[in-house]
C-alpha atoms as a PDB file:
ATOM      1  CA  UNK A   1      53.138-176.094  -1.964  1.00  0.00           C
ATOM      2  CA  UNK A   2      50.853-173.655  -0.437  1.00  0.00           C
ATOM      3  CA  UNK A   3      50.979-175.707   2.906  1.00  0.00           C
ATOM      4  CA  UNK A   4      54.512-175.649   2.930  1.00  0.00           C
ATOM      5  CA  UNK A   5      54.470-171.695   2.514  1.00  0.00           C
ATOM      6  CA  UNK A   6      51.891-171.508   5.387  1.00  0.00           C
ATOM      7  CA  UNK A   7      53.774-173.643   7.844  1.00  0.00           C
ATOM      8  CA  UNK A   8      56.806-171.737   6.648  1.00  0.00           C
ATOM      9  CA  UNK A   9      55.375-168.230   7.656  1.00  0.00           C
ATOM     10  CA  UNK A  10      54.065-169.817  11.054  1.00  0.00           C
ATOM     11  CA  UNK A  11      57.192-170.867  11.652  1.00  0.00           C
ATOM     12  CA  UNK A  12      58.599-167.056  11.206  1.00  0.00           C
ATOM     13  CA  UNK A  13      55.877-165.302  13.145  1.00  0.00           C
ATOM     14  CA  UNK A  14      56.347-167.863  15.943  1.00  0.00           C
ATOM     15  CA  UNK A  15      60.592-167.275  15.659  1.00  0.00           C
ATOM     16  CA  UNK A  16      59.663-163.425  16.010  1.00  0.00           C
ATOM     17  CA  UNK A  17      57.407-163.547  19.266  1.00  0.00           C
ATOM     18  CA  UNK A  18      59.745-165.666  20.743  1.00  0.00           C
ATOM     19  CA  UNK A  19      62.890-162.727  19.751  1.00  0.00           C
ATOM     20  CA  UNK A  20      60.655-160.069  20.892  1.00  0.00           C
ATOM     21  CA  UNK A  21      60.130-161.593  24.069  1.00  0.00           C
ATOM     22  CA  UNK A  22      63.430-162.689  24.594  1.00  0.00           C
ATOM     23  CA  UNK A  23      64.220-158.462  24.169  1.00  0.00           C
ATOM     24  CA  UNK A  24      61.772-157.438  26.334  1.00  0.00           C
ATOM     25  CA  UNK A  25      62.782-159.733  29.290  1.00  0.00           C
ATOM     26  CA  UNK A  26      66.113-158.155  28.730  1.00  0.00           C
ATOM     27  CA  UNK A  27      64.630-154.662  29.032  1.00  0.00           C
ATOM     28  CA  UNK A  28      62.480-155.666  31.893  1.00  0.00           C
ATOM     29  CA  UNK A  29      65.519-157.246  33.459  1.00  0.00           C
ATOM     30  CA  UNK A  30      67.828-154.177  33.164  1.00  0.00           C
ATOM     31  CA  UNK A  31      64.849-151.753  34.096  1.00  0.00           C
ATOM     32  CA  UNK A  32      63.445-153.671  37.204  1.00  0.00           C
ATOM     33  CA  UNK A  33      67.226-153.710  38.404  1.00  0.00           C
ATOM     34  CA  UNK A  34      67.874-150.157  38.147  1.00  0.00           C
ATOM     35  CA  UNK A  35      64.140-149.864  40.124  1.00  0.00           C
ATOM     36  CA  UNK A  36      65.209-152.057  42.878  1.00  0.00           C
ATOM     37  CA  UNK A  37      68.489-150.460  43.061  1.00  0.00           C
ATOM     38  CA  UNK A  38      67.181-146.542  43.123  1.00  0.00           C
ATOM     39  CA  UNK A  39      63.221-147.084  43.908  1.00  0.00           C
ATOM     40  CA  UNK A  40      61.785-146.180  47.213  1.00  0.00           C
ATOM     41  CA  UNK A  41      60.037-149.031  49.397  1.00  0.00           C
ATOM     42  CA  UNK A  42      57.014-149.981  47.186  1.00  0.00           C
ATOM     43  CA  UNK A  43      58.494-149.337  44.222  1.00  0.00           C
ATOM     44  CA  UNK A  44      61.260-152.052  44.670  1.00  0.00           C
ATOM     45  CA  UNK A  45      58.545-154.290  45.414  1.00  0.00           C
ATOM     46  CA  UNK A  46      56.771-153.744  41.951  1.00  0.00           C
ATOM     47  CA  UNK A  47      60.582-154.530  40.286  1.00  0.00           C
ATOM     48  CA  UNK A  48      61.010-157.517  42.137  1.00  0.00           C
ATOM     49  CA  UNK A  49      58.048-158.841  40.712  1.00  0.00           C
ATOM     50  CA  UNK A  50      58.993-157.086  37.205  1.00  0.00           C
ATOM     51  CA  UNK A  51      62.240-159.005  37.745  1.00  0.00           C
ATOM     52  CA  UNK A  52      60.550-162.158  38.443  1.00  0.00           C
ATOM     53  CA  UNK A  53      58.722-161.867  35.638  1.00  0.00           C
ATOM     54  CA  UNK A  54      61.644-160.896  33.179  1.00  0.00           C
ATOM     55  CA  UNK A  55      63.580-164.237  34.244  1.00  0.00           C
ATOM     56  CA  UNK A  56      60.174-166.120  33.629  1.00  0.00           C
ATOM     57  CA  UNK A  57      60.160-164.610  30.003  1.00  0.00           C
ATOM     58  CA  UNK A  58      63.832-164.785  29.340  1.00  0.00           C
ATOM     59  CA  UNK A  59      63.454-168.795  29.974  1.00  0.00           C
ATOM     60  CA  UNK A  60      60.764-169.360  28.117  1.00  0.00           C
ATOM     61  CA  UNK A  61      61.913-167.505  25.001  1.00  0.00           C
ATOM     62  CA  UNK A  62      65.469-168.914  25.081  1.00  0.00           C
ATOM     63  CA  UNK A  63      67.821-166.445  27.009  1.00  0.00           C
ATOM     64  CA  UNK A  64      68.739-163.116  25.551  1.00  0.00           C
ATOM     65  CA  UNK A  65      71.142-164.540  22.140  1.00  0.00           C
ATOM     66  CA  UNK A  66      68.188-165.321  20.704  1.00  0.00           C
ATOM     67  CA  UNK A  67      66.723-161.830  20.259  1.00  0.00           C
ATOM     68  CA  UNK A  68      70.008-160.559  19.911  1.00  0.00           C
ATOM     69  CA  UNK A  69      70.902-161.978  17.199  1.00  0.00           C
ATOM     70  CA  UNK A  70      67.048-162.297  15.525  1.00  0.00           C
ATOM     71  CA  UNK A  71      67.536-158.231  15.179  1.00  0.00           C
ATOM     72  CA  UNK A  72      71.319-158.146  14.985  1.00  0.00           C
ATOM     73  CA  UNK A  73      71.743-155.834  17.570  1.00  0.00           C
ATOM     74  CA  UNK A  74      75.545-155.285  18.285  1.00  0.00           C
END
């Protein structure tokens, strides 16, 4: 029983992390956009790379539904 509570709270902390990062890939995503879109020379070079990263992020914690809907945002 206690194993089964412990691999059962893993299993939420692990669901969490991966709905945070799913929301902050999103953020980065919309951020480093509106960077690249209204940033001088260098700065559009540090949003590429923040949009790089975001995509990285977004498909390694399963697109942006799964944060979404982890913290119900509507």
């Amino acid at each position: 029983m206690m194993f089964l509570d412990y691999f059962e709270r893993v299993g939420e902390g692990i669901e969490f992390i991966l709905a945070f990062g799913s929301v902050m890939g999103l953020l980065g995503l919309i951020f480093g956009l509106v960077g690249f879109i209204f940033g001088g020379a260098r700065f559009r070079g540090k949003m590429l790379g923040i949009i790089v990263f975001s995509v990285v992020i977004l498909g390694f914690c399963g697109g942006p539904g799964r944060g979404i809907k982890y913290f119900r945002i509507h």
